[in-house]
PDB file of N, CA and C in Angstrom:
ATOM      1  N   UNK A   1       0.846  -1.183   0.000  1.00  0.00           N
ATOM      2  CA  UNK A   1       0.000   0.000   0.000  1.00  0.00           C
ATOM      3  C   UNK A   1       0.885   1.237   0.000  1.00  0.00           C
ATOM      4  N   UNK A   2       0.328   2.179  -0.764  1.00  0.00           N
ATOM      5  CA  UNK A   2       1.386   3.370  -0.712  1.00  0.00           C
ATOM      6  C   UNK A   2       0.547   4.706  -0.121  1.00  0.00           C
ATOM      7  N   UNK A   3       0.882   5.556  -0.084  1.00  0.00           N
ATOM      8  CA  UNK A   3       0.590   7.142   0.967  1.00  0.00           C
ATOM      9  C   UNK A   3      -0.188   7.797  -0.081  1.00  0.00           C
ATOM     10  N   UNK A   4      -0.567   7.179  -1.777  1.00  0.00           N
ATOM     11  CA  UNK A   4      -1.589   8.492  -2.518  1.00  0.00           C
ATOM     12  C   UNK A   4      -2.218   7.203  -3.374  1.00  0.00           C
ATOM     13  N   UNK A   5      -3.300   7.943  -3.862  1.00  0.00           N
ATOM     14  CA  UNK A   5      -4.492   6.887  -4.450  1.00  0.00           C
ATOM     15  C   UNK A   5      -4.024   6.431  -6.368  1.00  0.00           C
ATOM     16  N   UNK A   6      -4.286   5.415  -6.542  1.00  0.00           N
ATOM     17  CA  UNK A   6      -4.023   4.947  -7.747  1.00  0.00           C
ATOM     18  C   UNK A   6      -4.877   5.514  -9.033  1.00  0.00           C
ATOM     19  N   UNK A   7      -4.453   6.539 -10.030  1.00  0.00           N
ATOM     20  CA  UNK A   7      -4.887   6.647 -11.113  1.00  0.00           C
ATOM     21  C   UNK A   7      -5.966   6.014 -11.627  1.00  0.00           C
ATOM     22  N   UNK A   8      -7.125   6.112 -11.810  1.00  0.00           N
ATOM     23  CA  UNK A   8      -8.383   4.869 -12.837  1.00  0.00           C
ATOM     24  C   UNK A   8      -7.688   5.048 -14.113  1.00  0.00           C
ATOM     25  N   UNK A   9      -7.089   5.888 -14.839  1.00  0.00           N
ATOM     26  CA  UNK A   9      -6.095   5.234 -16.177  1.00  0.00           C
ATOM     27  C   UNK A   9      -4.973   4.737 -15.508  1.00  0.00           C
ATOM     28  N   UNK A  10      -4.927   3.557 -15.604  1.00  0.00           N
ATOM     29  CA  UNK A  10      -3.297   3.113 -15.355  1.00  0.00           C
ATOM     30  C   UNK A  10      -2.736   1.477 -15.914  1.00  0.00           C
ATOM     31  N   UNK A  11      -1.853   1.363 -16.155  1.00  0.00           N
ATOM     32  CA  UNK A  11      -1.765  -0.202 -16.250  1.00  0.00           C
ATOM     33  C   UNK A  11      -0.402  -0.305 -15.723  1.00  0.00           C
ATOM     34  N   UNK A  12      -0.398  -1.447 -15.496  1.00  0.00           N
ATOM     35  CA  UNK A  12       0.925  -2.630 -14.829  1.00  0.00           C
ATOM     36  C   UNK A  12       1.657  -3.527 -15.464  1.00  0.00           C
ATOM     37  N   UNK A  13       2.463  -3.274 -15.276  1.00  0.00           N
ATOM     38  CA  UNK A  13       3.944  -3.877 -16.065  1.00  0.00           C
ATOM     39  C   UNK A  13       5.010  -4.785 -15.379  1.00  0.00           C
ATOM     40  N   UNK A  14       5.008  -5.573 -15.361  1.00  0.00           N
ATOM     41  CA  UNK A  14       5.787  -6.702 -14.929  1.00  0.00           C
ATOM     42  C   UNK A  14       7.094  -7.349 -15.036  1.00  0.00           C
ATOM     43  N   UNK A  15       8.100  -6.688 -14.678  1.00  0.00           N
ATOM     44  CA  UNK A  15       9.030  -6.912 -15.083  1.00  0.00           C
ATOM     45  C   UNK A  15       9.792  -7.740 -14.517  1.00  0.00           C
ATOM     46  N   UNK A  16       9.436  -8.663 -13.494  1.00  0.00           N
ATOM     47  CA  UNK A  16      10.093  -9.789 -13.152  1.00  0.00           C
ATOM     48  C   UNK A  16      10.934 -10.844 -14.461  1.00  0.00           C
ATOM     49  N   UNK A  17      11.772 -11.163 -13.977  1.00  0.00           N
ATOM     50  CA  UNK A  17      12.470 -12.180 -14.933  1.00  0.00           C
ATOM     51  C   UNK A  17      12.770 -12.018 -16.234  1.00  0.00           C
ATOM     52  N   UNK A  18      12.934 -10.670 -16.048  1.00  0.00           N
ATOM     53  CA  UNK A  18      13.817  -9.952 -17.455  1.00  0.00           C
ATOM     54  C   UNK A  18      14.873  -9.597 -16.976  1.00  0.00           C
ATOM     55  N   UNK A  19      15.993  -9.320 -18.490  1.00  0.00           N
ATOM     56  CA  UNK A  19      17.058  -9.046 -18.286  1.00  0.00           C
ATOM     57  C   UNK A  19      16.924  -7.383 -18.244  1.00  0.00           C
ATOM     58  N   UNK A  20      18.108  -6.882 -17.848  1.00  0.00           N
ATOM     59  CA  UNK A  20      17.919  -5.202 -17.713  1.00  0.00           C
ATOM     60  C   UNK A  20      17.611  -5.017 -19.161  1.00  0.00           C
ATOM     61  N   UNK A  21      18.243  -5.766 -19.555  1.00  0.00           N
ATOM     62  CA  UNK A  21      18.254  -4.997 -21.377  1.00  0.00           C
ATOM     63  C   UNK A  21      17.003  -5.208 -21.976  1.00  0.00           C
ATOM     64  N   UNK A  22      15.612  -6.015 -21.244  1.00  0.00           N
ATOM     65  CA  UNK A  22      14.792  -7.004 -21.721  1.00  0.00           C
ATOM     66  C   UNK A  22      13.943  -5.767 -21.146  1.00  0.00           C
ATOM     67  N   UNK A  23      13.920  -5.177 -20.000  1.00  0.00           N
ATOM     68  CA  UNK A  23      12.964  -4.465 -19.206  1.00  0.00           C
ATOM     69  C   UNK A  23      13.153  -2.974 -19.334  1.00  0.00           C
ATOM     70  N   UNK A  24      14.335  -2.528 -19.900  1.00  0.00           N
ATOM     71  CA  UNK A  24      14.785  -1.050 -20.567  1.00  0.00           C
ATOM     72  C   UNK A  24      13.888  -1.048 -21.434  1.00  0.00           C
ATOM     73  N   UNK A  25      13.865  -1.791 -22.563  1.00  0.00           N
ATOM     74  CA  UNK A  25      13.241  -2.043 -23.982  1.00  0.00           C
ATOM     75  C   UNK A  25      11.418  -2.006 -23.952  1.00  0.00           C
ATOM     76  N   UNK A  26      11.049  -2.742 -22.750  1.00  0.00           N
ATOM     77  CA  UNK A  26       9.560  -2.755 -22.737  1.00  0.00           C
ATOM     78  C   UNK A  26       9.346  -1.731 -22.180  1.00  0.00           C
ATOM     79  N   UNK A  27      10.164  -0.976 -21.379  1.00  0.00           N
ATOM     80  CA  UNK A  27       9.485   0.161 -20.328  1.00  0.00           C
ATOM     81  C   UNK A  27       9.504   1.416 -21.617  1.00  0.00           C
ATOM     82  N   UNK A  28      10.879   1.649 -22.051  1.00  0.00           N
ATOM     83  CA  UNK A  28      10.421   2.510 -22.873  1.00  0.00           C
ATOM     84  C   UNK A  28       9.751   2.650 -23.616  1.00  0.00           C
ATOM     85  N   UNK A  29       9.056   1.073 -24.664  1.00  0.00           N
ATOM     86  CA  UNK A  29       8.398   0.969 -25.981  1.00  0.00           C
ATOM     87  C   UNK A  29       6.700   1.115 -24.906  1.00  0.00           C
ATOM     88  N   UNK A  30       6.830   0.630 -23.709  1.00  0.00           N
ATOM     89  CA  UNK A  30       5.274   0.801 -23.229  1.00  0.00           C
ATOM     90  C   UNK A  30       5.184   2.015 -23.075  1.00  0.00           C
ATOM     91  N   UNK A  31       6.037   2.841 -22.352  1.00  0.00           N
ATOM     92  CA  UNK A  31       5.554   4.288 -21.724  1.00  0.00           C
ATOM     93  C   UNK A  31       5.173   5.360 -23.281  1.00  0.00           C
ATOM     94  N   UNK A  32       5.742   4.978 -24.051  1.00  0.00           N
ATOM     95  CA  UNK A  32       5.508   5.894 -25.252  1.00  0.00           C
ATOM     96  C   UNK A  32       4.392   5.337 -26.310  1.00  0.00           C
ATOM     97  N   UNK A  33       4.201   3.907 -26.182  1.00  0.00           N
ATOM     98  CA  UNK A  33       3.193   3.692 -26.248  1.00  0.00           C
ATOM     99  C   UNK A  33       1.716   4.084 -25.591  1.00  0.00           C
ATOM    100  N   UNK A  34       1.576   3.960 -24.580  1.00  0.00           N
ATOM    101  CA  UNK A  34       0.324   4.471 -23.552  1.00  0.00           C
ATOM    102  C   UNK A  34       0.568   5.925 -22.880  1.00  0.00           C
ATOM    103  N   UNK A  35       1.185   6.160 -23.466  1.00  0.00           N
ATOM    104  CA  UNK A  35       1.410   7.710 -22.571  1.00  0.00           C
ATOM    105  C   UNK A  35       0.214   9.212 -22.796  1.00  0.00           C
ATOM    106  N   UNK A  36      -0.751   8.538 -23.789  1.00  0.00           N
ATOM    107  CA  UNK A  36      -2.221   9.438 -24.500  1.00  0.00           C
ATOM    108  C   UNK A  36      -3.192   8.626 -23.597  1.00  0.00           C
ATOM    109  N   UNK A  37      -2.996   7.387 -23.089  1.00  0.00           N
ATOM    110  CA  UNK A  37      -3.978   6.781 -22.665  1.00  0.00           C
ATOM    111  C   UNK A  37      -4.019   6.280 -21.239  1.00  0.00           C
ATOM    112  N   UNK A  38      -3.146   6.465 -20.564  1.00  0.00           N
ATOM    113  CA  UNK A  38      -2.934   6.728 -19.055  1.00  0.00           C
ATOM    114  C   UNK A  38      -2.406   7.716 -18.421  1.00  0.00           C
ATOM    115  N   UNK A  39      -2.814   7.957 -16.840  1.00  0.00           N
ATOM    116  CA  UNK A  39      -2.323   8.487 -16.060  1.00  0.00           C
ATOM    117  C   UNK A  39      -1.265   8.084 -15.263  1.00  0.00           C
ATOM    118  N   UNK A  40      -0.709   6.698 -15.389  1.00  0.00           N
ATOM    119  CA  UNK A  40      -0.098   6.296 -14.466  1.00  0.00           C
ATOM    120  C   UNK A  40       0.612   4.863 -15.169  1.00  0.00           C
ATOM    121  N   UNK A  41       1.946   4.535 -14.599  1.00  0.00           N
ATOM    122  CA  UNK A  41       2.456   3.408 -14.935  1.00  0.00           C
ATOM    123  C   UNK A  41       2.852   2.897 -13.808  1.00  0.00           C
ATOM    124  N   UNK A  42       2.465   1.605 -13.732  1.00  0.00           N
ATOM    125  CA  UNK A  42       2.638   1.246 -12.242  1.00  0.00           C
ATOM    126  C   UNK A  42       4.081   0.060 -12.303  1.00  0.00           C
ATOM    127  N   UNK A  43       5.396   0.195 -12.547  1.00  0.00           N
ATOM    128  CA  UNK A  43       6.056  -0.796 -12.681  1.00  0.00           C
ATOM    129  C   UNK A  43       6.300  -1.486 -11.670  1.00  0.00           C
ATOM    130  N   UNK A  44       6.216  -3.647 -11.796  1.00  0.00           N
ATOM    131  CA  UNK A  44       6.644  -4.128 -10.265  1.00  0.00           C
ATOM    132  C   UNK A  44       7.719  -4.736 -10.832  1.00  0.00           C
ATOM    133  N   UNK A  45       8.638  -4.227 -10.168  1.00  0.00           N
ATOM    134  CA  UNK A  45      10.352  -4.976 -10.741  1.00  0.00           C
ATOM    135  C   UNK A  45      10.974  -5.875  -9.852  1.00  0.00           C
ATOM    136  N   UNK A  46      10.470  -5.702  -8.587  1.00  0.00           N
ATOM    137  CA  UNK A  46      11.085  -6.690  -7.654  1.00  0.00           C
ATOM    138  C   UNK A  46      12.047  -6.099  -6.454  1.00  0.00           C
ATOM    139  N   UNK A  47      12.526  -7.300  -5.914  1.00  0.00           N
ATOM    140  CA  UNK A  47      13.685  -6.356  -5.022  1.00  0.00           C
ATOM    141  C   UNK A  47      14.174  -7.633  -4.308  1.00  0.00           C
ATOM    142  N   UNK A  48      13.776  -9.105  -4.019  1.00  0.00           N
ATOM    143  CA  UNK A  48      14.855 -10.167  -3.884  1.00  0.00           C
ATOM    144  C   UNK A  48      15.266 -10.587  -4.342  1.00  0.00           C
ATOM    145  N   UNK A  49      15.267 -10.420  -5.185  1.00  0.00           N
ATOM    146  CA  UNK A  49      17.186 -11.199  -5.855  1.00  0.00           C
ATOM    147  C   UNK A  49      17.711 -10.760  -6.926  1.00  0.00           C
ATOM    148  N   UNK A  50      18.039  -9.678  -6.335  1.00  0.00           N
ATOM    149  CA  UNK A  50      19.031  -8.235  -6.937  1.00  0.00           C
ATOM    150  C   UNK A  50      17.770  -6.728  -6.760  1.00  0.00           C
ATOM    151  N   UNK A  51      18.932  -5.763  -6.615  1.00  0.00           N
ATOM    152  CA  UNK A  51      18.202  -5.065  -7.447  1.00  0.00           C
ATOM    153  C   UNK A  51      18.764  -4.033  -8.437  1.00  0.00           C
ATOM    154  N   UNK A  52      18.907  -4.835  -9.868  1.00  0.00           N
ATOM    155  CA  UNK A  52      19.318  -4.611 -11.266  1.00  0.00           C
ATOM    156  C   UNK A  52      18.165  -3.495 -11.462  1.00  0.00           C
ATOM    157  N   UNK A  53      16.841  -4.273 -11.245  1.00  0.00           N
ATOM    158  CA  UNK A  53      15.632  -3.510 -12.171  1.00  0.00           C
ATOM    159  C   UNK A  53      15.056  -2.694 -11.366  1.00  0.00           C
ATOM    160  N   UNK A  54      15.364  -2.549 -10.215  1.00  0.00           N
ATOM    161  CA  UNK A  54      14.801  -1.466  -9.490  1.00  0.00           C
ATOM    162  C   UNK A  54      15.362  -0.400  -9.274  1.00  0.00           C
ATOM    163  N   UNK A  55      16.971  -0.614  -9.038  1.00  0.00           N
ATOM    164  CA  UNK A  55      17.373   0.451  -9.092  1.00  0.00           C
ATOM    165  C   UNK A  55      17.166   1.500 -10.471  1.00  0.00           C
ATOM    166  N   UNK A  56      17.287   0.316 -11.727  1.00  0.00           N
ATOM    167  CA  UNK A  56      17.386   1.333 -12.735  1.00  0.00           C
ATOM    168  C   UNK A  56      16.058   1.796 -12.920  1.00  0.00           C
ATOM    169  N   UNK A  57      14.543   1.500 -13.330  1.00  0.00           N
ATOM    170  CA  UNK A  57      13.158   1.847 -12.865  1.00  0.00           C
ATOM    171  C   UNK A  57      13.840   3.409 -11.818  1.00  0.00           C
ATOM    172  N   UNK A  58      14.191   2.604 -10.788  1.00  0.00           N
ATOM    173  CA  UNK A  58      13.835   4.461  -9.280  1.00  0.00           C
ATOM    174  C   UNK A  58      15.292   5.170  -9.950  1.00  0.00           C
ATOM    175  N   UNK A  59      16.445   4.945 -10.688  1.00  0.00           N
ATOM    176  CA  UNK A  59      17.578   6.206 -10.305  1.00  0.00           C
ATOM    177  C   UNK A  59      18.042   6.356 -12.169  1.00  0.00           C
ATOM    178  N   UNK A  60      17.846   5.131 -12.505  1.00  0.00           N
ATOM    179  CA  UNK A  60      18.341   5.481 -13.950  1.00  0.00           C
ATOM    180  C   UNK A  60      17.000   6.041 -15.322  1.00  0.00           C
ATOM    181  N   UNK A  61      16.209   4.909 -14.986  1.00  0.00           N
ATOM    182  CA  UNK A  61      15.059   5.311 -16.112  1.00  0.00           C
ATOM    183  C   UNK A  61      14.319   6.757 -16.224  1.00  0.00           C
ATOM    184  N   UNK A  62      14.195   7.209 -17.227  1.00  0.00           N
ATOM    185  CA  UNK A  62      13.809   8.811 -17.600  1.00  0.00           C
ATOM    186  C   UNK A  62      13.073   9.156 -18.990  1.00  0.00           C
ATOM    187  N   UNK A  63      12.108   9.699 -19.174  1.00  0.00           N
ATOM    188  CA  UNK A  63      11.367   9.636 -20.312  1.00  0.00           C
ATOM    189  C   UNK A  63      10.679  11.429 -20.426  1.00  0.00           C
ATOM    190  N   UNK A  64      11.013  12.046 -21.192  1.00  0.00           N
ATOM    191  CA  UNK A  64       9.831  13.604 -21.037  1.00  0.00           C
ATOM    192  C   UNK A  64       8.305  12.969 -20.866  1.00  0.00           C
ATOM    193  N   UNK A  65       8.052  12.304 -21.601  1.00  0.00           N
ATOM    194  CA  UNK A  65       6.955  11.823 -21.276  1.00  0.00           C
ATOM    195  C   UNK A  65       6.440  11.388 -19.578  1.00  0.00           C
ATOM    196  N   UNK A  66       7.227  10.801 -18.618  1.00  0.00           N
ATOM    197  CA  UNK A  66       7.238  10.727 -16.667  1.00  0.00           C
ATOM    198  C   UNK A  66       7.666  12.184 -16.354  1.00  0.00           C
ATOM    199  N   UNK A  67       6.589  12.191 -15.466  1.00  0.00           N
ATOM    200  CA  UNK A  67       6.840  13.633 -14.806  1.00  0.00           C
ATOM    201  C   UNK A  67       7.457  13.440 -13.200  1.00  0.00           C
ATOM    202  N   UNK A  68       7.010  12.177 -12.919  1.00  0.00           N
ATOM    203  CA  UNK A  68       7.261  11.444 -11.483  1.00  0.00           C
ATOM    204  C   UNK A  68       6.779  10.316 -11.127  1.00  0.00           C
ATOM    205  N   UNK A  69       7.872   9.941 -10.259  1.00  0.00           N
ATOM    206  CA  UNK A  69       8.095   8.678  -9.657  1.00  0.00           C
ATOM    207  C   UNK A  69       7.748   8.903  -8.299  1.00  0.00           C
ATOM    208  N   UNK A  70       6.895   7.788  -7.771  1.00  0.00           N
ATOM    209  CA  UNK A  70       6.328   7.596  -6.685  1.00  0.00           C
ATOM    210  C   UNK A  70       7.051   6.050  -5.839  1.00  0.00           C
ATOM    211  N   UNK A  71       7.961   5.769  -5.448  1.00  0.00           N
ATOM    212  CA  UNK A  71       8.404   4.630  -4.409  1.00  0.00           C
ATOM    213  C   UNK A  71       7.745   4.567  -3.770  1.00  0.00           C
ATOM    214  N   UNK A  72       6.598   2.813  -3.747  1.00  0.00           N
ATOM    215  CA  UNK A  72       5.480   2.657  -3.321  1.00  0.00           C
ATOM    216  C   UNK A  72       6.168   1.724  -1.781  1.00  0.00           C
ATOM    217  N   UNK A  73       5.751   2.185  -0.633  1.00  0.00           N
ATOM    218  CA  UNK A  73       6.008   1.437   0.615  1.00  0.00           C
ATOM    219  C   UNK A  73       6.467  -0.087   0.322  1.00  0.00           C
ATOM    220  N   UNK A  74       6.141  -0.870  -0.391  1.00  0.00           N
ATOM    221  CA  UNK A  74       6.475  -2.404  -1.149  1.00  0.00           C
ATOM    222  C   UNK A  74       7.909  -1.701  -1.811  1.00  0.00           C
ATOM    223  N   UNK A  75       8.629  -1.839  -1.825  1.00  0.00           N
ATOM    224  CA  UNK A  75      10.118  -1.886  -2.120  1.00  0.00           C
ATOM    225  C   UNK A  75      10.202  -2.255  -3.794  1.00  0.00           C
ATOM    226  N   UNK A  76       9.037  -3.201  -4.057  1.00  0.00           N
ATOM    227  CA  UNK A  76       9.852  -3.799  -5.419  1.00  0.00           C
ATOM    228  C   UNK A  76       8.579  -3.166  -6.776  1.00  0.00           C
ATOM    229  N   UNK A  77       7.593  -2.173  -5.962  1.00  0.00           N
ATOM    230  CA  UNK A  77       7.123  -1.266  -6.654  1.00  0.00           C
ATOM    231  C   UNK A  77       7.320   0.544  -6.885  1.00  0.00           C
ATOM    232  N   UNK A  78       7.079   0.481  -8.068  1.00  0.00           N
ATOM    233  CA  UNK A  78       7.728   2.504  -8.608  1.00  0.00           C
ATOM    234  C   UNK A  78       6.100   2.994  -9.428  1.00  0.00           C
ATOM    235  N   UNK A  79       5.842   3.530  -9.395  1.00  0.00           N
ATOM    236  CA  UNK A  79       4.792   4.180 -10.131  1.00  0.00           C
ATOM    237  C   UNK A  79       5.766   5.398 -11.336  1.00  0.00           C
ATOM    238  N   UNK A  80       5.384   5.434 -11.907  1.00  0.00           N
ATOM    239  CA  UNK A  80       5.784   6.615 -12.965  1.00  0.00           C
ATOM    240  C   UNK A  80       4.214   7.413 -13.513  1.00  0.00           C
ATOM    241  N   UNK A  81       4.499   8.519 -13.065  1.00  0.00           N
ATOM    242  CA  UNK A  81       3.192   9.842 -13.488  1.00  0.00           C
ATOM    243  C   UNK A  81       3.665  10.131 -14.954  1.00  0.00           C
ATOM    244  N   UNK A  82       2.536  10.074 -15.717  1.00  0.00           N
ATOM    245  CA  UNK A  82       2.570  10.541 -17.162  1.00  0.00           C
ATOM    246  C   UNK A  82       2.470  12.156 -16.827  1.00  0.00           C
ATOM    247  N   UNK A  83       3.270  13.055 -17.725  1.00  0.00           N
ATOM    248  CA  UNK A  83       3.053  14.407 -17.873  1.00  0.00           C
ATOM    249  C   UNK A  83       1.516  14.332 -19.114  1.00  0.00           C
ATOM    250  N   UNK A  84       1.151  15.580 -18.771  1.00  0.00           N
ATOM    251  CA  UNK A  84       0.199  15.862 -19.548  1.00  0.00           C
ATOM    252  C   UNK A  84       0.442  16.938 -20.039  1.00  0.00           C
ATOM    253  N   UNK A  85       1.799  16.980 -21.092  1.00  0.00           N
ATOM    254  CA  UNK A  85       1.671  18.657 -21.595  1.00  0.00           C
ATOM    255  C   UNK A  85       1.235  18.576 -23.361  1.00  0.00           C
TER     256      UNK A  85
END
């Protein structure tokens, strides 16, 4: 559970058991894909055993299209806010 309420546009992305290079590739081709049609990207990347995809999701991943990242109390979830400009 996290501290602000979940978007009604949003979808979820799953990035368990990808490689970084496997989960770079979908995050960017999804977010620019759906980025007219949601408010919200909810990525769950994980966080036991490593964290490859989380760190890069919370410190490396960046798009004009995300306006912000929300680190959801669950560790191995990130939300990303679509800009609306």
């Amino acid at each position: 559970m996290r501290e602000y309420f979940v978007a009604k546009k949003h979808i979820e992305l799953d990035l368990h058991g990808m490689t970084l290079d496997q989960a770079r590739h979908y995050l960017e081709v999804s977010v620019e894909f759906n980025k007219d049609m949601v408010e919200e990207i909810i990525v769950i990347h994980g966080y036991k055993h490593g964290n490859c995809l989380k760190d890069y999701v919370q410190k490396e991943f960046s798009s004009k299209f995300v306006s912000r990242k929300y680190v959801w109390m669950n560790p191995g979830v990130t939300s990303l806010i679509i800009s609306k400009n």
